[in-house]
C-alpha atoms as a PDB file:
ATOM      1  CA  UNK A   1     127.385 101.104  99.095  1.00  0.00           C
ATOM      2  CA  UNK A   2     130.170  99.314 100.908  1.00  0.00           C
ATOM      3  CA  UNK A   3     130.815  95.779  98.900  1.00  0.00           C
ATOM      4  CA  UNK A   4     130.557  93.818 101.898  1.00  0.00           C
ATOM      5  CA  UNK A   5     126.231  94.317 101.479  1.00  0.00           C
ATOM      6  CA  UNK A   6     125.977  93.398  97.811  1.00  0.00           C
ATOM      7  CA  UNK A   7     123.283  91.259  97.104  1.00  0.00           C
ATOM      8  CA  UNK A   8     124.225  87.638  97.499  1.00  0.00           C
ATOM      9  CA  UNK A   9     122.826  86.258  94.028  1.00  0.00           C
ATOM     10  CA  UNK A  10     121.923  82.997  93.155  1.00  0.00           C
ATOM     11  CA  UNK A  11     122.622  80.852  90.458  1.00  0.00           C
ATOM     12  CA  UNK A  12     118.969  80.957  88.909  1.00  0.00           C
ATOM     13  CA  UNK A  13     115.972  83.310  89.934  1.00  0.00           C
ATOM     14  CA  UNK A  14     113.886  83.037  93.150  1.00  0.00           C
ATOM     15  CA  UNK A  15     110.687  81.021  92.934  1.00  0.00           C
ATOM     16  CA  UNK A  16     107.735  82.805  94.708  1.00  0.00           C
ATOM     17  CA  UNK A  17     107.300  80.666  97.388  1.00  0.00           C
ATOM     18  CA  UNK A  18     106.017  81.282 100.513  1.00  0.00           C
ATOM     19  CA  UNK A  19     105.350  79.909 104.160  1.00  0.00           C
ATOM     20  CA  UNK A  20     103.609  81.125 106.694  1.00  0.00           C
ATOM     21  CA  UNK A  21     103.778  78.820 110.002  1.00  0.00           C
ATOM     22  CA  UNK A  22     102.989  79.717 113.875  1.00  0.00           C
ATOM     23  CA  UNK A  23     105.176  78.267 117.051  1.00  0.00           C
ATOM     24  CA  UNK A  24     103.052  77.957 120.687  1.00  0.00           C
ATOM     25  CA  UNK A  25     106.389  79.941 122.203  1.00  0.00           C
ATOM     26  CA  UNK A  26     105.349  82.989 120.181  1.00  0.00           C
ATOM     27  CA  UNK A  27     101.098  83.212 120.969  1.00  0.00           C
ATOM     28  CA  UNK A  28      99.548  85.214 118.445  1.00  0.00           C
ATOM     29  CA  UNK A  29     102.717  85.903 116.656  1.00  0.00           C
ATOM     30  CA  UNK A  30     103.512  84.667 113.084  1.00  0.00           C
ATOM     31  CA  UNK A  31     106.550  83.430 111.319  1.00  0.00           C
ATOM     32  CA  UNK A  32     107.546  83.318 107.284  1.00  0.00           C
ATOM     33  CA  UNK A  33     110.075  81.210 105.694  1.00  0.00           C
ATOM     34  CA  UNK A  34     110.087  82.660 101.879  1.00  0.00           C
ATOM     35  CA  UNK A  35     111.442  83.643  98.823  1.00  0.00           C
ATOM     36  CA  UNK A  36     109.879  86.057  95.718  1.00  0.00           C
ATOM     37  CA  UNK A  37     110.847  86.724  93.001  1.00  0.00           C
ATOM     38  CA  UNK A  38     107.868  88.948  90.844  1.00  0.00           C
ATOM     39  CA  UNK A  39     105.843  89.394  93.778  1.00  0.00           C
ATOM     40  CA  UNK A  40     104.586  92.823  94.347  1.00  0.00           C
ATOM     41  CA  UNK A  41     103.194  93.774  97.994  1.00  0.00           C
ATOM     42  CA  UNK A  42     100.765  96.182  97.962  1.00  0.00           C
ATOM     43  CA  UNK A  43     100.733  98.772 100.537  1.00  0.00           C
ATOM     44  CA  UNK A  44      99.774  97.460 103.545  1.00  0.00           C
ATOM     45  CA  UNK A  45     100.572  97.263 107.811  1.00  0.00           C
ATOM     46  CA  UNK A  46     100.654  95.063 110.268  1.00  0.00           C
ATOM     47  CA  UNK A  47      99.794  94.921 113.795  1.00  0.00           C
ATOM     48  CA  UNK A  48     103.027  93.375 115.109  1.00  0.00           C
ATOM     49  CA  UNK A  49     106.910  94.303 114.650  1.00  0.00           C
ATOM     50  CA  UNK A  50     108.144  92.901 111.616  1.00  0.00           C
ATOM     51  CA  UNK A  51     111.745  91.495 111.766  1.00  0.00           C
ATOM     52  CA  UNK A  52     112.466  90.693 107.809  1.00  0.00           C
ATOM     53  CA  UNK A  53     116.293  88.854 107.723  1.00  0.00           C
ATOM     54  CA  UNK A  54     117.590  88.984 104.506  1.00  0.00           C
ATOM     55  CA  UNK A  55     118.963  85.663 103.539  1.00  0.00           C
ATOM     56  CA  UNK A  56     119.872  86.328 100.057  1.00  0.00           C
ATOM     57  CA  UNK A  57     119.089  88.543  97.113  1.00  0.00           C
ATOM     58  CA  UNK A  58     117.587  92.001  98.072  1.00  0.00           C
ATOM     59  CA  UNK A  59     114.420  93.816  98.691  1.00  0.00           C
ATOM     60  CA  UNK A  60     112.995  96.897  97.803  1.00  0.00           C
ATOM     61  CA  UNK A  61     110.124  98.968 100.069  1.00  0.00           C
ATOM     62  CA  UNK A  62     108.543 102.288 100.940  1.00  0.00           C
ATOM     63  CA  UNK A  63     108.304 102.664 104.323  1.00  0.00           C
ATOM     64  CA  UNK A  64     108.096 106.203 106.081  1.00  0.00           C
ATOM     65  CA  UNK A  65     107.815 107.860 102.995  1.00  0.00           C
ATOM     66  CA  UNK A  66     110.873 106.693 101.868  1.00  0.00           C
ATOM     67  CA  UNK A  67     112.252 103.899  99.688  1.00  0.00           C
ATOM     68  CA  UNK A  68     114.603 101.689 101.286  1.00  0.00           C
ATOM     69  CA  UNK A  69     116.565  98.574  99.936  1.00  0.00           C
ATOM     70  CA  UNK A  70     117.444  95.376 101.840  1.00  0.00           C
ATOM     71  CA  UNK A  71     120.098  93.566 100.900  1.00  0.00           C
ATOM     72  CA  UNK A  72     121.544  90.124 101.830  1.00  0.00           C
ATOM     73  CA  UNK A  73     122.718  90.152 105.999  1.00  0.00           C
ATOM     74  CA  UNK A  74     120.488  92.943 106.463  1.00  0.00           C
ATOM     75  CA  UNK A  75     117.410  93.482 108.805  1.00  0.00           C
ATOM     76  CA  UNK A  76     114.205  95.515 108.063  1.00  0.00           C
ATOM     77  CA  UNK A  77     112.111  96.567 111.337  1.00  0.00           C
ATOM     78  CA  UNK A  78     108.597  97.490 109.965  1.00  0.00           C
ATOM     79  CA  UNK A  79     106.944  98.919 113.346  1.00  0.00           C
ATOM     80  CA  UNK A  80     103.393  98.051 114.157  1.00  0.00           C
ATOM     81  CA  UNK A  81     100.363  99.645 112.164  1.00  0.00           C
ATOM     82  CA  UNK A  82     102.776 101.498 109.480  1.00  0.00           C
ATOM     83  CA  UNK A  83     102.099 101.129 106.020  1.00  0.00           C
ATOM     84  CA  UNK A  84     104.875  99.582 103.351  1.00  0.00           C
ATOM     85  CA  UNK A  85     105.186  97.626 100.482  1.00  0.00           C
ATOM     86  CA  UNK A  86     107.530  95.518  99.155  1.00  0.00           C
ATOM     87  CA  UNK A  87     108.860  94.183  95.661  1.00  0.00           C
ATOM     88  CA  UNK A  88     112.471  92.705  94.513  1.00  0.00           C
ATOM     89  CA  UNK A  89     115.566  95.000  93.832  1.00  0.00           C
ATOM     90  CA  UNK A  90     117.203  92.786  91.377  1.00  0.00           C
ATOM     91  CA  UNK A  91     116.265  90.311  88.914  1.00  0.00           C
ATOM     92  CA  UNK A  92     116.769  87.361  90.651  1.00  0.00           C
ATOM     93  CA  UNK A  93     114.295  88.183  93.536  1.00  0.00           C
ATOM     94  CA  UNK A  94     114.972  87.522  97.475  1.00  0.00           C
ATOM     95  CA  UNK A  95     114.671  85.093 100.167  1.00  0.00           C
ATOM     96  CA  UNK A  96     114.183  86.274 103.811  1.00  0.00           C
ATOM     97  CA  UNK A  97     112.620  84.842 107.271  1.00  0.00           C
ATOM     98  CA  UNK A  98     110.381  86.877 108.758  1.00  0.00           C
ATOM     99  CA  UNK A  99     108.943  87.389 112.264  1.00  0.00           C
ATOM    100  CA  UNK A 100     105.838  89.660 112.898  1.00  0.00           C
ATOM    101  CA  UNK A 101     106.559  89.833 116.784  1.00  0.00           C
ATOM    102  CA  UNK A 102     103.608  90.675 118.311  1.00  0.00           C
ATOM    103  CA  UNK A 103     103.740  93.872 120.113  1.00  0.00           C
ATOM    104  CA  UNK A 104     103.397  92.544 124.061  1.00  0.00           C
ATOM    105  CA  UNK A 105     106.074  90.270 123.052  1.00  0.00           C
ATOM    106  CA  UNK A 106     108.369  92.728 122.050  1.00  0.00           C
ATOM    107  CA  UNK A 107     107.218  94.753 125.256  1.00  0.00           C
ATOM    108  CA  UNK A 108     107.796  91.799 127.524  1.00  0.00           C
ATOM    109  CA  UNK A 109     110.958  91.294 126.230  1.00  0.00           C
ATOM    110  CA  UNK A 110     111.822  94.887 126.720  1.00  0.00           C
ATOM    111  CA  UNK A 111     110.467  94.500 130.280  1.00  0.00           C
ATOM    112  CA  UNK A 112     112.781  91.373 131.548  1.00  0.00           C
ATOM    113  CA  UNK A 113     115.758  94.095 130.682  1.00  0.00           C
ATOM    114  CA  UNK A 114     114.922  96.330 133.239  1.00  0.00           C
ATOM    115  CA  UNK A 115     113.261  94.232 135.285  1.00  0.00           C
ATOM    116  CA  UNK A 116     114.707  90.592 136.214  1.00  0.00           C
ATOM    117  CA  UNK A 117     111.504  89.359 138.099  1.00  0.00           C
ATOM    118  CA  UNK A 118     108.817  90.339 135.127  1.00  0.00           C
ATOM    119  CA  UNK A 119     107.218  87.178 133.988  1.00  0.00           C
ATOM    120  CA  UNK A 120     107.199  85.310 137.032  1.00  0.00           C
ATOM    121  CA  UNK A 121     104.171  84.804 138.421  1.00  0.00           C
ATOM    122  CA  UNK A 122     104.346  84.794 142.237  1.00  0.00           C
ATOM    123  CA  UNK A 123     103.298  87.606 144.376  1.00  0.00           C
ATOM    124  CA  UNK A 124     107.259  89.021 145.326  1.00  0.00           C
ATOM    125  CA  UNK A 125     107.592  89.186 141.418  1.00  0.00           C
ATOM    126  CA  UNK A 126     103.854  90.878 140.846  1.00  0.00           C
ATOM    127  CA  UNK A 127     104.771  93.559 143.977  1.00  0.00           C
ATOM    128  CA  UNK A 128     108.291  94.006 142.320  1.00  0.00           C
ATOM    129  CA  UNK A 129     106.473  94.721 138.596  1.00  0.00           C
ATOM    130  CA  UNK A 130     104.760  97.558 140.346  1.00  0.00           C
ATOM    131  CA  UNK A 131     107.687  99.362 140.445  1.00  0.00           C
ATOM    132  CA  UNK A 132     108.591  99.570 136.595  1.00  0.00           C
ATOM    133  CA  UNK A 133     108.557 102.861 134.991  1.00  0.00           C
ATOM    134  CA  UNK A 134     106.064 103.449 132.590  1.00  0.00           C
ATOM    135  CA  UNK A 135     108.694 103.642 129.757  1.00  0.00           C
ATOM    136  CA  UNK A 136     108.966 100.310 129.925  1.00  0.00           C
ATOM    137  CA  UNK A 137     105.992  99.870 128.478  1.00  0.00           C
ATOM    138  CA  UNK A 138     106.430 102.045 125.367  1.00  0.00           C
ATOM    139  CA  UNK A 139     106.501 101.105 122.367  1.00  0.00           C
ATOM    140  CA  UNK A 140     110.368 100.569 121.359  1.00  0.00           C
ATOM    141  CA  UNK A 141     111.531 101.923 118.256  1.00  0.00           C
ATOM    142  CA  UNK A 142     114.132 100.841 116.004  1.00  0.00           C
ATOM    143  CA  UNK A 143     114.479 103.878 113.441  1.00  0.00           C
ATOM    144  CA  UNK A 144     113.933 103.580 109.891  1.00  0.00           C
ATOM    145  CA  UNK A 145     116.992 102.606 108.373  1.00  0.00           C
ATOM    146  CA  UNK A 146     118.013  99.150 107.445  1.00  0.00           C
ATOM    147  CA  UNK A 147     120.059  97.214 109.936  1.00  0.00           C
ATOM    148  CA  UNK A 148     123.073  95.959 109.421  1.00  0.00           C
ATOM    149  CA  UNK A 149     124.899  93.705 112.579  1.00  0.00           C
ATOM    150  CA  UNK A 150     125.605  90.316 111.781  1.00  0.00           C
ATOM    151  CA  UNK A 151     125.434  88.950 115.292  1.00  0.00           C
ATOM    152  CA  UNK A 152     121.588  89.424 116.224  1.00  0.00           C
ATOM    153  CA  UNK A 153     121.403  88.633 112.256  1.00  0.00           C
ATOM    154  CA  UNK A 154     122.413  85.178 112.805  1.00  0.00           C
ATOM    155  CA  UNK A 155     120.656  84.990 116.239  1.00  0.00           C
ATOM    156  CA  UNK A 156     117.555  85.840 114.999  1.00  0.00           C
ATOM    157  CA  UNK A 157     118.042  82.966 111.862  1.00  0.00           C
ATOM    158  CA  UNK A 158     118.860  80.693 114.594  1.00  0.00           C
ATOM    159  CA  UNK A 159     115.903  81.178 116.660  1.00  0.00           C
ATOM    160  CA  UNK A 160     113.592  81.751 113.139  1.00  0.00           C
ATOM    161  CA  UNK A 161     114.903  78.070 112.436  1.00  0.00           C
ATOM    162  CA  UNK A 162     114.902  76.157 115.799  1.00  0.00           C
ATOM    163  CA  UNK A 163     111.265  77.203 115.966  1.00  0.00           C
ATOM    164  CA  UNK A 164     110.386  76.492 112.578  1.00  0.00           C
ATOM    165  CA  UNK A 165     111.857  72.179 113.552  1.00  0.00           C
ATOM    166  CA  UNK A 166     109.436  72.179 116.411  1.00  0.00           C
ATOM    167  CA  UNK A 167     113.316  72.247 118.504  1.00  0.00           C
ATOM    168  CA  UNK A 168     113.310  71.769 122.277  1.00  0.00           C
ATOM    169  CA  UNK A 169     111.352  74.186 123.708  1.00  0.00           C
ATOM    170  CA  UNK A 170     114.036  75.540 126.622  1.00  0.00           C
ATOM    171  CA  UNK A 171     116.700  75.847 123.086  1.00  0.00           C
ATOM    172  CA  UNK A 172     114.318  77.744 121.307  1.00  0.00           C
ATOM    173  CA  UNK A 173     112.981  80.016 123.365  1.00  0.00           C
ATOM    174  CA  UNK A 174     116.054  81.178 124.743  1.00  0.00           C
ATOM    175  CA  UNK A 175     117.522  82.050 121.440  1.00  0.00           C
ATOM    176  CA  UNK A 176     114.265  83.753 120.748  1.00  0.00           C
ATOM    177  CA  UNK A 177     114.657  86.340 123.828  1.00  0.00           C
ATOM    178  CA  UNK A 178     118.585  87.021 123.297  1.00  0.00           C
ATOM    179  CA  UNK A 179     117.946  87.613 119.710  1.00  0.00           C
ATOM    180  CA  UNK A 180     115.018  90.243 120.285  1.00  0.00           C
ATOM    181  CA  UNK A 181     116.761  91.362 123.698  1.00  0.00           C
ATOM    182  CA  UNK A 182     119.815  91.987 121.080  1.00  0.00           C
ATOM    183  CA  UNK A 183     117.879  94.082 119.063  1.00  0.00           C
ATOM    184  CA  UNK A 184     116.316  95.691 121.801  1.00  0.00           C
ATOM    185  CA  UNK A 185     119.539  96.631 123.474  1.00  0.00           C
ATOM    186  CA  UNK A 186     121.697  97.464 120.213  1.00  0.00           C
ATOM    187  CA  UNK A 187     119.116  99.187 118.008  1.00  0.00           C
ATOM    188  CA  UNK A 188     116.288 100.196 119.675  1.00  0.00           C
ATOM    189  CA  UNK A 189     115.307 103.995 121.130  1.00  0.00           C
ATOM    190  CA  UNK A 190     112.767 105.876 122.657  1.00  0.00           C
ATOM    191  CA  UNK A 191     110.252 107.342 120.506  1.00  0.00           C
ATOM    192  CA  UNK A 192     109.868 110.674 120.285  1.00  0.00           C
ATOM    193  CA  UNK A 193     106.814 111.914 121.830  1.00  0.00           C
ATOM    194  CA  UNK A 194     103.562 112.663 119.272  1.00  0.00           C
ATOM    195  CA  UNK A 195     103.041 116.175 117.790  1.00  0.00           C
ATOM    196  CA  UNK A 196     100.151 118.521 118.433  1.00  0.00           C
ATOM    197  CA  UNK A 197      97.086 117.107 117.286  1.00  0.00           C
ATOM    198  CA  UNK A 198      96.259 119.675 114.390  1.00  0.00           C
ATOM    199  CA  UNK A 199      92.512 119.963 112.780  1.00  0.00           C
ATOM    200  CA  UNK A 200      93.332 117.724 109.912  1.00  0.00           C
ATOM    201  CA  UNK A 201      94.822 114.754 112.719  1.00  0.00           C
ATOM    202  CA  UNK A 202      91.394 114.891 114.156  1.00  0.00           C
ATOM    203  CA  UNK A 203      89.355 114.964 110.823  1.00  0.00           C
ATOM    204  CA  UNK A 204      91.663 111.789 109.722  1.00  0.00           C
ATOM    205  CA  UNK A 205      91.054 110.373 112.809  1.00  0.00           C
ATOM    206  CA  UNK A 206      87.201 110.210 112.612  1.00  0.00           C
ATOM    207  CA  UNK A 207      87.279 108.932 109.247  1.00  0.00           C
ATOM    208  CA  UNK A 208      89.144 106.526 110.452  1.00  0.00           C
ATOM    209  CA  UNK A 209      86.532 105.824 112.982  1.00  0.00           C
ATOM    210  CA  UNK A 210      84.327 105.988 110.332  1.00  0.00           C
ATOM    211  CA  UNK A 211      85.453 103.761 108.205  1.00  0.00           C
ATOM    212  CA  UNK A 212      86.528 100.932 110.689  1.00  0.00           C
ATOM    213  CA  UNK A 213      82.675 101.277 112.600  1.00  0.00           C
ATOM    214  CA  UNK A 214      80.834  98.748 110.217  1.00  0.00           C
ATOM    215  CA  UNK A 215      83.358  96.881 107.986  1.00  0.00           C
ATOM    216  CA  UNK A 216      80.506  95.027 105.813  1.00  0.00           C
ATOM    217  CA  UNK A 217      78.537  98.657 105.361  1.00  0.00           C
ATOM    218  CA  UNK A 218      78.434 100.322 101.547  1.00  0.00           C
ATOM    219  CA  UNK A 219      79.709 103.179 102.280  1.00  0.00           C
ATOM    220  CA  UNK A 220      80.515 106.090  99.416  1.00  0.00           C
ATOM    221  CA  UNK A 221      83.584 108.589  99.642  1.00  0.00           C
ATOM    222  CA  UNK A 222      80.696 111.344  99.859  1.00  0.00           C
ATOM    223  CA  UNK A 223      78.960 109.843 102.807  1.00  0.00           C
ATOM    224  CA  UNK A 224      83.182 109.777 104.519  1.00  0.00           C
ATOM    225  CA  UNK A 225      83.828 113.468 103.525  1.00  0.00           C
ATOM    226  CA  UNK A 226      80.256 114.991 105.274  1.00  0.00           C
ATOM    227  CA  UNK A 227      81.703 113.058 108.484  1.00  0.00           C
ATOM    228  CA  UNK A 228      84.879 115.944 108.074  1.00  0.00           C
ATOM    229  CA  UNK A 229      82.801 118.264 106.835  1.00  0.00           C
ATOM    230  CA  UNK A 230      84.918 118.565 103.564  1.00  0.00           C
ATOM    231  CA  UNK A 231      84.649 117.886  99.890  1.00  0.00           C
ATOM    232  CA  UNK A 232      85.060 114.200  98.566  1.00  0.00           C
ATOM    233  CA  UNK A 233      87.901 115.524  96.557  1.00  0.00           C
ATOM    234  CA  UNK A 234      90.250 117.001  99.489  1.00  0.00           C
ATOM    235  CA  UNK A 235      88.260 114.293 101.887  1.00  0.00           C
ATOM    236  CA  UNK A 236      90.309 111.380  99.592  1.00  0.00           C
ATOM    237  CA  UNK A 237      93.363 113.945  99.162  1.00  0.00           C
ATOM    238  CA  UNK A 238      94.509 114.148 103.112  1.00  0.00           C
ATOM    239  CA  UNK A 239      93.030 110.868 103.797  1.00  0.00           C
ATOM    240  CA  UNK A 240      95.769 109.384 101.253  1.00  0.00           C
ATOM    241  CA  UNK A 241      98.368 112.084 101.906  1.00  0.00           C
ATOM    242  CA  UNK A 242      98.244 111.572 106.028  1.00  0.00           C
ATOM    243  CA  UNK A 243      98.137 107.752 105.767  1.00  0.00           C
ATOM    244  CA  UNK A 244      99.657 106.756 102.810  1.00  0.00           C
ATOM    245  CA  UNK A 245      96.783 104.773 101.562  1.00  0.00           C
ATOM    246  CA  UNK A 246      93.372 105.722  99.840  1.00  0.00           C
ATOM    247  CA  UNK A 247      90.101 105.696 101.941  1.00  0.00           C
ATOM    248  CA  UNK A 248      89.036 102.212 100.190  1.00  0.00           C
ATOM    249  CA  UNK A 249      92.424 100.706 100.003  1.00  0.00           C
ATOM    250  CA  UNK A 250      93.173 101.762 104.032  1.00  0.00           C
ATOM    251  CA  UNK A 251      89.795  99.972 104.632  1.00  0.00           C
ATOM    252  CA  UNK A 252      90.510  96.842 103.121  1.00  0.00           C
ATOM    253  CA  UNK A 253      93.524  96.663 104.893  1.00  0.00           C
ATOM    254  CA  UNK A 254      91.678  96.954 108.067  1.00  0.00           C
ATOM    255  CA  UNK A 255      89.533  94.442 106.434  1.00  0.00           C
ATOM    256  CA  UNK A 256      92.410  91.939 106.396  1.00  0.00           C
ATOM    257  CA  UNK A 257      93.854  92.670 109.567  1.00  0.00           C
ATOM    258  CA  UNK A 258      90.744  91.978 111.588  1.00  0.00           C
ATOM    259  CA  UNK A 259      90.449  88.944 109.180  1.00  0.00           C
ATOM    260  CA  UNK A 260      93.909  87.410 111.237  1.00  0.00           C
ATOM    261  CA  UNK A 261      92.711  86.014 114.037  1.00  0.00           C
ATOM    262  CA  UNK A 262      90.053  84.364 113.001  1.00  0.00           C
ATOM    263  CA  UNK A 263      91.448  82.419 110.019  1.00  0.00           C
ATOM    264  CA  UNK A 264      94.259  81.615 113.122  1.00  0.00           C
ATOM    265  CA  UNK A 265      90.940  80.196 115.128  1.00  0.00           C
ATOM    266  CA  UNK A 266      90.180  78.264 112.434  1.00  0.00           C
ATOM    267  CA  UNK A 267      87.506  79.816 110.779  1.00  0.00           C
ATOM    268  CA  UNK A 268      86.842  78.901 106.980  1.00  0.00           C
ATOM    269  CA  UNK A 269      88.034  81.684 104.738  1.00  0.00           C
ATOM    270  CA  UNK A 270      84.935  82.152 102.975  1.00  0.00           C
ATOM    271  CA  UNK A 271      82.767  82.680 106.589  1.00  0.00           C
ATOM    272  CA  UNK A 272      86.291  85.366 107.388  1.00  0.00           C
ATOM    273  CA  UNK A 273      85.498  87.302 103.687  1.00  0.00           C
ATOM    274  CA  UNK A 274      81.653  87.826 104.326  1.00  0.00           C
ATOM    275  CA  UNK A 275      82.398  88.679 108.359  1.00  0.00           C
ATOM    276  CA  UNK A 276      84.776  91.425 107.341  1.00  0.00           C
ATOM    277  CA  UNK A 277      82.939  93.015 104.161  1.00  0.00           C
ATOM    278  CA  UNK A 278      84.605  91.410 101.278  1.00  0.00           C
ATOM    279  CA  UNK A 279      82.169  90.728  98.375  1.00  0.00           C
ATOM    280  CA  UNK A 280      83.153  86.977  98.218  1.00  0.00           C
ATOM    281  CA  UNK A 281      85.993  84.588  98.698  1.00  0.00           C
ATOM    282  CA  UNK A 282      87.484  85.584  95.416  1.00  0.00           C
ATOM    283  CA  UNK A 283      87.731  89.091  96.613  1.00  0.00           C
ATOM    284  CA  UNK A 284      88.952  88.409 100.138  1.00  0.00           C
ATOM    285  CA  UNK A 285      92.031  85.761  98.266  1.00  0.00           C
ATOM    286  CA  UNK A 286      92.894  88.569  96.323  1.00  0.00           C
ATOM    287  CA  UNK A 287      93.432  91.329  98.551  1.00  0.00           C
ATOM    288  CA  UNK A 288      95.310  88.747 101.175  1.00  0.00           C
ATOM    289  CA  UNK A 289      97.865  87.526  98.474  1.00  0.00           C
ATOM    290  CA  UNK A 290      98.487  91.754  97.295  1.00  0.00           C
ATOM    291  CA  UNK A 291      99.086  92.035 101.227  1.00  0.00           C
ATOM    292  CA  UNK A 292     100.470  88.464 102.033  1.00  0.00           C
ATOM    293  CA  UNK A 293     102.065  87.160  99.438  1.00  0.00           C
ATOM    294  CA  UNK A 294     100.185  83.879 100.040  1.00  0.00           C
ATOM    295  CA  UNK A 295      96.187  82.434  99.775  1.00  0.00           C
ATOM    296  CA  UNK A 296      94.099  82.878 103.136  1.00  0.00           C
ATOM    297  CA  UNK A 297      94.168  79.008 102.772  1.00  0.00           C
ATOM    298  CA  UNK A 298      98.209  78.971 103.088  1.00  0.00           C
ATOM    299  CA  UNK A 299      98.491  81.199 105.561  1.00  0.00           C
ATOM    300  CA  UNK A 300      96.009  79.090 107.927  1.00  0.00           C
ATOM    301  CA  UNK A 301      98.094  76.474 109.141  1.00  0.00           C
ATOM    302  CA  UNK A 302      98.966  74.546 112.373  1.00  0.00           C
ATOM    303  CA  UNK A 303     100.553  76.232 115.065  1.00  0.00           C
ATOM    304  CA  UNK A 304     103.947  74.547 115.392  1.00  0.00           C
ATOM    305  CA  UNK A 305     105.925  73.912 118.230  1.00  0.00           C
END
């Protein structure tokens, strides 16, 4: 690898310290500001774009069904709903802001491209909205490979940190669009379209809807596989090899993403635990910290500016 994207390492090891804060420009969006050093995520998704900047150190994750590595002035896009983990590549650990974009966001931003009058709200700009192609509402994608372009890297910081101060408003947010509308414009590609839904897509499918119908039901691997009308053995084998996660582990997950917005309504953790299925609080903190990286408790704070 080209010198110039050697880890930037510090003089002393990475603390794990984490923190997870919210800004009023980005609703339903959340932002990190954090650095690891032995932490080990799990495998888990999320339901927003994931914009890690790599401040220092470097990072290590499967993603895709590959392992990638992250290294200092480098961005990792994690798309919506895939599964990844993450874990250091060197000793020392890694420090990294982090924006988990939520997906109209992203869209909206992709929309103002193509479309100077989307976002106003009189009736010229709602009859001119009409007329956007559909593909402006896909889904952009960004590829799977590590990004490397140091000018939307230090636009992104920029708008990471003038959020993070509470900064003016009119600052902020316009650093916030040009940085994503950089992204959007420099990295960013159609997505190819989905492939013929086979028997086993369908079979994975319904477990899915299986699993996700009654999150605080017991339910047994047997009682998932007669849903698919397969074994429990090769029921858990292409649930695991088609989603990357295990039936109970791919539950949980759902578990904690439907867990989100109510811990960011306020909600008491303990009250979000039993509502989703978890056994008890102790269950619920444990899961969200493999996933997180932080306490249900940590993650629940104000929003910010």
């Amino acid at each position: 690898m080209d010198a110039v994207f050697q880890p930037l390492l510090p003089f002393q090891p990475f603390r794990n310290a984490p923190l997870y804060w919210r800004s009023s420009l980005v609703p339903g969006g959340d932002m990190l500001t954090a650095e690891y050093n032995d932490h080990t995520f799990a495998p888990h998704w999320h339901d927003a774009y994931t914009f890690a900047c790599i401040v220092a150190g470097a990072e290590r994750y499967a993603y895709r069904g590959r392992e990638h590595v992250a290294y200092a002035g480098s961005i990792a896009i994690i798309h919506p709903g895939e599964v990844h983990t993450g874990a250091r590549e060197t000793d020392f650990g890694w420090r990294y802001r982090v924006f988990y974009l939520p997906v109209g966001f992203v869209q909206g931003v992709q929309r103002q491209l193509t479309n100077p009058l989307a976002g106003m709200s009189d009736a010229t700009a709602t009859t001119a909205a009409i007329d956007a192609t559909s593909a402006d509402d896909a889904m952009p994608w960004f590829g799977e490979d590590v990004i490397y372009d140091t000018q939307a890297m230090q636009c992104l910081l920029e708008a990471h940190r003038l959020l993070q101060i509470g900064a003016d408003p009119l600052l902020a947010e316009s650093v916030l669009i040009e940085a994503v509308s950089m992204m959007l414009v420099r990295h960013a590609q159609a997505r190819m379209p989905p492939a013929a839904i086979h028997r086993d897509a369908v079979r994975i499918e319904t477990m899915k809807a299986r699993l996700s119908a009654d999150l605080t039901e017991s339910m047994s691997l047997t009682t998932l596989a007669e849903a698919v009308d397969l074994s429990p053995f090769h029921a858990a084998r292409l649930f695991s090899r088609e989603t990357g996660m295990a039936p109970h582990a791919w539950r949980n997950q759902l578990r904690l993403s439907r867990a989100l917005p109510a811990l960011r309504a306020g909600m008491s953790a303990t009250d979000v635990a039993l509502a989703q299925g978890f056994n008890d609080l102790s269950h619920f903190t444990r899961h969200f910290r493999r996933a997180f990286g932080v306490s249900p408790g940590k993650w629940s704070v104000r929003p910010g500016a």
